[in-house]
Protein backbone atom coordinates (compact mmCIF):
# COMPACT_ATOMS: atom_id res chain seq x y z
CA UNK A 1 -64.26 139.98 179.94
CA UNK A 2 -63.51 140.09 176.47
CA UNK A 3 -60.74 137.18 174.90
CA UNK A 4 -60.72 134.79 172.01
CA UNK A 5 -63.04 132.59 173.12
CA UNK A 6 -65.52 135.42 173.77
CA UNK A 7 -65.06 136.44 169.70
CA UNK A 8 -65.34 132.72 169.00
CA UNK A 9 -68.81 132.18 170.61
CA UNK A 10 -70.29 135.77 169.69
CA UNK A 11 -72.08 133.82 166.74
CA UNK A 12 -74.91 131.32 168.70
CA UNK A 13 -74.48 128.90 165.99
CA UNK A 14 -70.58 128.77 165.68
CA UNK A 15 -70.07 125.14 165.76
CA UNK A 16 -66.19 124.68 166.99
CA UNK A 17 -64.03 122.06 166.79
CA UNK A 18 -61.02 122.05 169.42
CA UNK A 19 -58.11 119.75 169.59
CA UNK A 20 -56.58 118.68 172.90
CA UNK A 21 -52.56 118.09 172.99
CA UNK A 22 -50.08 117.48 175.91
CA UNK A 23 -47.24 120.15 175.24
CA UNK A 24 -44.09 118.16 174.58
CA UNK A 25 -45.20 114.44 173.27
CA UNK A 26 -43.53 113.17 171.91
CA UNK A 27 -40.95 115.72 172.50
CA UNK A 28 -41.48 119.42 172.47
CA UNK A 29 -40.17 119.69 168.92
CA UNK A 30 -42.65 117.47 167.51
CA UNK A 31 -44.84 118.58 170.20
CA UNK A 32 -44.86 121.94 167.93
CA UNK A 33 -45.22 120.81 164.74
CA UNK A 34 -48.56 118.54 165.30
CA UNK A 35 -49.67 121.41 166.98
CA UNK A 36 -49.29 123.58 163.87
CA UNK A 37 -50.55 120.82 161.82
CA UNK A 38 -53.84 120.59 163.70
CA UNK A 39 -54.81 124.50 163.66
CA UNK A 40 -53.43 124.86 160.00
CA UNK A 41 -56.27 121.63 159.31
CA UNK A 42 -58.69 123.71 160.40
CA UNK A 43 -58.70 123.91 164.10
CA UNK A 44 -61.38 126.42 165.39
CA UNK A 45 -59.18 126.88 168.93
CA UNK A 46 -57.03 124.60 170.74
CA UNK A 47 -56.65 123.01 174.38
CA UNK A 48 -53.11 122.55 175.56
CA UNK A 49 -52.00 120.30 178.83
CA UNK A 50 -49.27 120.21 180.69
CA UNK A 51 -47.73 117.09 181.21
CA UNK A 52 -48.35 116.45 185.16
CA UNK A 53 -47.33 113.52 187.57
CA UNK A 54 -50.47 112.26 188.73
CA UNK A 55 -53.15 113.33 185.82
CA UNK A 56 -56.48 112.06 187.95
CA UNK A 57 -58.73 112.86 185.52
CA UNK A 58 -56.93 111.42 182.44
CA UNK A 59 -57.66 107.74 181.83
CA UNK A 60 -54.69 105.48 180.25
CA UNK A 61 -53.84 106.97 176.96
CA UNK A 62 -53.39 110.68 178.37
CA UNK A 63 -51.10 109.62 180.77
CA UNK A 64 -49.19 107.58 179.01
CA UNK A 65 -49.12 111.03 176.57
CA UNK A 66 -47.83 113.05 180.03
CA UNK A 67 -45.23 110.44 180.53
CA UNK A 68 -43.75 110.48 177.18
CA UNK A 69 -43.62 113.94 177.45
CA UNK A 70 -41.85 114.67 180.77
CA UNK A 71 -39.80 111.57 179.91
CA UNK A 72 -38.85 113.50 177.10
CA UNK A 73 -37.36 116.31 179.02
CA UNK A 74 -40.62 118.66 178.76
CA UNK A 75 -40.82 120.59 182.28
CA UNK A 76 -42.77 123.46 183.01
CA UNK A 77 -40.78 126.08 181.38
CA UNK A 78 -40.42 124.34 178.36
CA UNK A 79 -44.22 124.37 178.09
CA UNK A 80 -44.29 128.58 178.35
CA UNK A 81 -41.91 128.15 175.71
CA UNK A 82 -44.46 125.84 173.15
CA UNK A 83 -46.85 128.27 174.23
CA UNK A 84 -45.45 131.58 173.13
CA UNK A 85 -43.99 130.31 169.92
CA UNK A 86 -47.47 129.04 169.70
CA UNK A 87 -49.67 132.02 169.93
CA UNK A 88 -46.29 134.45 168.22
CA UNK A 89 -47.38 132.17 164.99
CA UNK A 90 -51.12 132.81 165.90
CA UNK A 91 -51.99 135.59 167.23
CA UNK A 92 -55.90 135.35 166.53
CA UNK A 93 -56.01 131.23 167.91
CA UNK A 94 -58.00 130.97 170.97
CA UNK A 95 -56.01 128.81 173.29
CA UNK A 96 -57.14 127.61 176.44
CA UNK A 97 -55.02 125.29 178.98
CA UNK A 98 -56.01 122.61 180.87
CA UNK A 99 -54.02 122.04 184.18
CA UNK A 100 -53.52 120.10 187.29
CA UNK A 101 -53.84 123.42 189.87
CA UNK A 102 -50.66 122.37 191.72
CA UNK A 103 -49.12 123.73 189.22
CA UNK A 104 -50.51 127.11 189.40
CA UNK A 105 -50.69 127.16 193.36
CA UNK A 106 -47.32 126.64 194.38
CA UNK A 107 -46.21 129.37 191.56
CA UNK A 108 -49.22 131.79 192.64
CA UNK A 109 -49.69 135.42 190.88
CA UNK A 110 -46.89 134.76 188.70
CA UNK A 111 -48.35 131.74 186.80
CA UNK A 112 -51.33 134.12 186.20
CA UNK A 113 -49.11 136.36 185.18
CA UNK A 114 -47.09 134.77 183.04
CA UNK A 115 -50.37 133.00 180.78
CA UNK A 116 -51.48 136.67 180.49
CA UNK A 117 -48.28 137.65 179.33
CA UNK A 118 -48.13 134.90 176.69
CA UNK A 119 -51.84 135.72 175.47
CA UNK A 120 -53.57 132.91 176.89
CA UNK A 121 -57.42 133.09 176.77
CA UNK A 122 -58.81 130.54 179.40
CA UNK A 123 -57.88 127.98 181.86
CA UNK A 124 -59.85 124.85 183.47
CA UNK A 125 -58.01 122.76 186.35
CA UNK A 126 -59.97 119.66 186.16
CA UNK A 127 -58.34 119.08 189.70
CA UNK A 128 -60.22 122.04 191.49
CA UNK A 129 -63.91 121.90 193.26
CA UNK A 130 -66.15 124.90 192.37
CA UNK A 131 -66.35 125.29 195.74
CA UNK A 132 -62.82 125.40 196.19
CA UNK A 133 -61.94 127.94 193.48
CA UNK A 134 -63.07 131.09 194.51
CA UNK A 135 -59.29 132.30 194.80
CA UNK A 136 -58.15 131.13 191.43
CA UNK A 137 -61.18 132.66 189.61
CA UNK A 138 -60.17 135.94 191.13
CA UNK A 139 -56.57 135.28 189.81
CA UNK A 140 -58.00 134.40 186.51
CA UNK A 141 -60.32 137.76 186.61
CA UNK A 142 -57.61 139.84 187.80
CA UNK A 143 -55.09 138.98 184.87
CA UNK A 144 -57.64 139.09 182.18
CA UNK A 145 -57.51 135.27 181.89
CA UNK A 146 -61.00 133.24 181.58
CA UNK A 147 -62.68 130.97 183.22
CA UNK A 148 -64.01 127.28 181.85
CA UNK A 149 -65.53 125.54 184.75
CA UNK A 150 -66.75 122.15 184.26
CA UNK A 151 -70.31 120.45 184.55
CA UNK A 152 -70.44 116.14 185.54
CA UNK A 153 -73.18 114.16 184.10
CA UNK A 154 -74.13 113.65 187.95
CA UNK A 155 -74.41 117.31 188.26
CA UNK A 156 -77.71 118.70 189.71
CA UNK A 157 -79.68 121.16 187.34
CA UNK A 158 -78.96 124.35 190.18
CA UNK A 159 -75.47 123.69 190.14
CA UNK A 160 -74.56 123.52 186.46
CA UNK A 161 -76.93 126.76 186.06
CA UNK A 162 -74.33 128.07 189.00
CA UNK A 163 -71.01 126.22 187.07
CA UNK A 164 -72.51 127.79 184.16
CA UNK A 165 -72.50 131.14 185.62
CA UNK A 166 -69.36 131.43 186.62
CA UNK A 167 -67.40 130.17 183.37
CA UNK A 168 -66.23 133.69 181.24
CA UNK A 169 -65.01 131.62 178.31
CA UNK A 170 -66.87 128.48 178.25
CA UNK A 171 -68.15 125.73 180.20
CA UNK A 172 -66.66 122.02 180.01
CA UNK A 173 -69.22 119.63 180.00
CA UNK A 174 -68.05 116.10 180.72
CA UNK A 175 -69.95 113.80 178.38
CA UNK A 176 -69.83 110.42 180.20
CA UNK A 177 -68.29 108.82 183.51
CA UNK A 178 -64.82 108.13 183.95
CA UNK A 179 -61.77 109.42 182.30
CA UNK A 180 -60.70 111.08 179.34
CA UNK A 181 -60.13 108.16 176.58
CA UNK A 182 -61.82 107.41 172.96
CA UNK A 183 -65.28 106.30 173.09
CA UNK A 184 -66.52 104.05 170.64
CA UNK A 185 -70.50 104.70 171.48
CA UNK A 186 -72.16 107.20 173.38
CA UNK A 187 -75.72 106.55 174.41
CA UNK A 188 -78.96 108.47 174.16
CA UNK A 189 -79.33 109.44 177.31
CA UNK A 190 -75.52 111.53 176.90
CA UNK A 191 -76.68 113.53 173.88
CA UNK A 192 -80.10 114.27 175.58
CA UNK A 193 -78.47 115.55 178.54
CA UNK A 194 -76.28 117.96 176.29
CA UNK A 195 -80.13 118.99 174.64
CA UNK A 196 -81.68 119.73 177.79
CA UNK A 197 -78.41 121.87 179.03
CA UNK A 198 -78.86 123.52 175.62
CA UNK A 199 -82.88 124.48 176.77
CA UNK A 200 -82.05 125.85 180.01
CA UNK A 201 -79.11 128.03 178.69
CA UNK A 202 -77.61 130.58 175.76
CA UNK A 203 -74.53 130.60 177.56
CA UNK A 204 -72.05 129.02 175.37
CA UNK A 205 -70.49 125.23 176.57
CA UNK A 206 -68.03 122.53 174.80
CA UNK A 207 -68.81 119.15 175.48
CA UNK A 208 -65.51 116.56 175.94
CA UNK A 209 -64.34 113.15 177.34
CA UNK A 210 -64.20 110.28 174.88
CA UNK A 211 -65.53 112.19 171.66
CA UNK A 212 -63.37 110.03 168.40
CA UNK A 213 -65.25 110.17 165.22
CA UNK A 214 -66.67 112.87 162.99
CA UNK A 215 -70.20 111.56 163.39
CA UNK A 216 -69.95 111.87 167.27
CA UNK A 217 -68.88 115.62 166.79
CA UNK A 218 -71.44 116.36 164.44
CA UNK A 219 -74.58 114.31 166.88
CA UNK A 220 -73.27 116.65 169.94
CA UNK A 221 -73.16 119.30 167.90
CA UNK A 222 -76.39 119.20 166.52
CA UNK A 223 -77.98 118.33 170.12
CA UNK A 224 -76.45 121.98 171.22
CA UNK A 225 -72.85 121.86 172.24
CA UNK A 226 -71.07 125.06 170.75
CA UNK A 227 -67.77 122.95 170.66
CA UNK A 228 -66.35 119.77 171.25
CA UNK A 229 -63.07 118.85 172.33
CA UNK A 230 -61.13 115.28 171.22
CA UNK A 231 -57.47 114.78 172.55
CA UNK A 232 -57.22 111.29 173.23
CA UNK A 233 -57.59 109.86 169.79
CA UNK A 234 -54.61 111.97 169.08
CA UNK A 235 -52.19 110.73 171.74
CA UNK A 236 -53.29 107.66 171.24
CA UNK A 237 -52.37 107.98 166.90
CA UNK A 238 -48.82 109.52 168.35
CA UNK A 239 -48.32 106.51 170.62
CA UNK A 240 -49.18 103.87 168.37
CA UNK A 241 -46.70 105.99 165.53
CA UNK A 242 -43.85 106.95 167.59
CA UNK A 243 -41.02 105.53 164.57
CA UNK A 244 -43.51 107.29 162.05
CA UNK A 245 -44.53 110.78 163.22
CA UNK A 246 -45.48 111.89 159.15
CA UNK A 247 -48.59 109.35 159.49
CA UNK A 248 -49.51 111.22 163.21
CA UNK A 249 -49.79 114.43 160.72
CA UNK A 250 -51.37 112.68 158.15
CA UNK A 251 -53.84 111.65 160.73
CA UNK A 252 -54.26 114.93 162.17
CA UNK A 253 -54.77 116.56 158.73
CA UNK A 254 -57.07 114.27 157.38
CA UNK A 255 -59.40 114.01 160.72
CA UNK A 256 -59.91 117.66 161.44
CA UNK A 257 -60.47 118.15 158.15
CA UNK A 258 -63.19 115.85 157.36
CA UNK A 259 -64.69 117.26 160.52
CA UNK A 260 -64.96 120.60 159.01
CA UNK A 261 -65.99 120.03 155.62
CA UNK A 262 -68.98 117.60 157.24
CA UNK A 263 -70.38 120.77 158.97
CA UNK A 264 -71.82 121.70 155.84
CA UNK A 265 -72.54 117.92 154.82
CA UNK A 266 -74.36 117.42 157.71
CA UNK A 267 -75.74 121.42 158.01
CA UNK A 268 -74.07 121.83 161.22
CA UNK A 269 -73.28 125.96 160.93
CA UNK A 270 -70.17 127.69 161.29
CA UNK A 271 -70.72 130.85 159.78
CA UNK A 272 -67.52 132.73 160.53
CA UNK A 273 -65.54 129.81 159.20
CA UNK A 274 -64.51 129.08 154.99
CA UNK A 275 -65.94 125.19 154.52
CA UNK A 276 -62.39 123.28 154.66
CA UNK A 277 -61.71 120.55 152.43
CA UNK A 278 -62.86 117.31 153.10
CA UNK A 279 -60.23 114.60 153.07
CA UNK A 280 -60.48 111.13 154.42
CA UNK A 281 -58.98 110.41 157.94
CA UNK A 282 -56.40 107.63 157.89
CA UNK A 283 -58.02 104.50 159.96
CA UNK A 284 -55.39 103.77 162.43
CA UNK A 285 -55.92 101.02 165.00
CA UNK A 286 -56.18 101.46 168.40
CA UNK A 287 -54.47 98.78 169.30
CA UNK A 288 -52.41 99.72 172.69
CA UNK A 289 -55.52 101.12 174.60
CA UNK A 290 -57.09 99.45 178.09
């Protein structure tokens, strides 16, 4: 199966960086317009969520992001809507989606369908057992859509080699415990796990789940991980902004950026990407998170 993702990965030492957004905080016009900001910054590919009622596997600040955004209106067809204005203004982005699979059981083939339509590369429903899935990955497979299963730190060694194998885009490794939410220190023992998955695999793998500062990019990058994903620090700059959404693009702008240009600092590679300019990320406090 060939898709953006696959193109992204071809090169084994394509280091990517990947943003995570709900579709529709703070409202779906903004929602749009960080968006842009973030893959015009630099973004390597992007992972979009729909907002859902009962996000299990989001800790505080994500839902909080979910309820802004289906407070402000944003329902499921307003999210195909962000999506194909999305990928009409860039056609080459990899996009993949993460989602609650509610959603895309009680629509069935035509949510398939309809993400193939739009150009969507790759889906993960956090929600969904392996063991559980083998119906949506033939819905995925059958609609030219890929697959990004995802690999616990409790996972044993045969079944991430299995999760591993059955992920056509990528594989989402969960880098610590818990929920999603920003992540002040990660220890040793979570960027030797990501170096021993690296050992035992060429397959490529993005490592998420409380990654929020350039210098924890760059240590799982360097450790193995062919991408890592950080969406919490971002909902969490939009809540703590809502009266001041220029300083959320600021943020945005200045963040992804510095996380590209240190690549070369720090000689992570990314040889199919121009070195982007390095500008300071504003230091915003996280004051509302628990």
């Amino acid at each position: 199966m060939t898709h953006r993702f696959t193109q992204l990965f071809a090169a084994p030492h394509r280091k990517a960086f990947i943003p995570f957004f709900t579709l529709g905080d703070p409202d779906p016009g903004a929602s749009f317009e960080l968006i842009c900001t973030a893959v015009e910054a630099g973004a390597d590919a992007i992972e979009l969520g729909f907002p859902f009622s009962d996000p299990i596997t989001d800790g505080p600040v994500n839902q909080r992001s979910m309820q802004r955004a289906l407070k402000a209106g944003t329902t499921y067809a307003t999210c195909l809507e962000l999506l194909r204005r999305i990928r009409s203004r860039y056609p080459a982005l990899p996009i993949g989606l993460l989602l609650y699979y509610n959603l895309l059981h009680m629509r069935g083939d035509r949510a398939y369908a309809e993400f193939a339509d739009i150009g969507i590369d790759a889906i993960v429903c956090s929600d969904l057992p392996f063991d559980e899935s083998e119906g949506h990955m033939q819905m995925l497979a059958a609609h030219g859509l890929g697959c990004i299963q995802m690999v616990a730190p409790n996972t044993p060694g045969d079944r991430a080699s299995k999760l591993l194998d059955h992920s056509s885009a990528f594989t989402y490794v969960i880098s610590r415990f818990g929920t999603t939410g920003t992540n002040e220190h990660f220890d040793d023992e979570a960027l030797r796990r990501i170096e021993r998955l690296r050992q035992s695999t060429s397959q490529p793998f993005v490592v998420g789940f409380g990654i929020s500062t350039v210098a924890q990019a760059q240590a799982f990058w360097q450790r193995g991980a062919n991408g890592v994903i950080v969406g919490s620090l971002f909902s969490l700059c939009i809540e703590n902004h809502l009266q001041s959404i220029p300083s959320v693009h600021a943020f945005i702008d200045g963040f992804i950026s510095e996380v590209q240009g240190g690549k070369a600092c720090q000689n992570v590679q990314d040889a199919a990407s121009p070195t982007q300019r390095v500008v300071a990320a504003p230091s915003f406090p996280a004051r509302n998170e628990r």
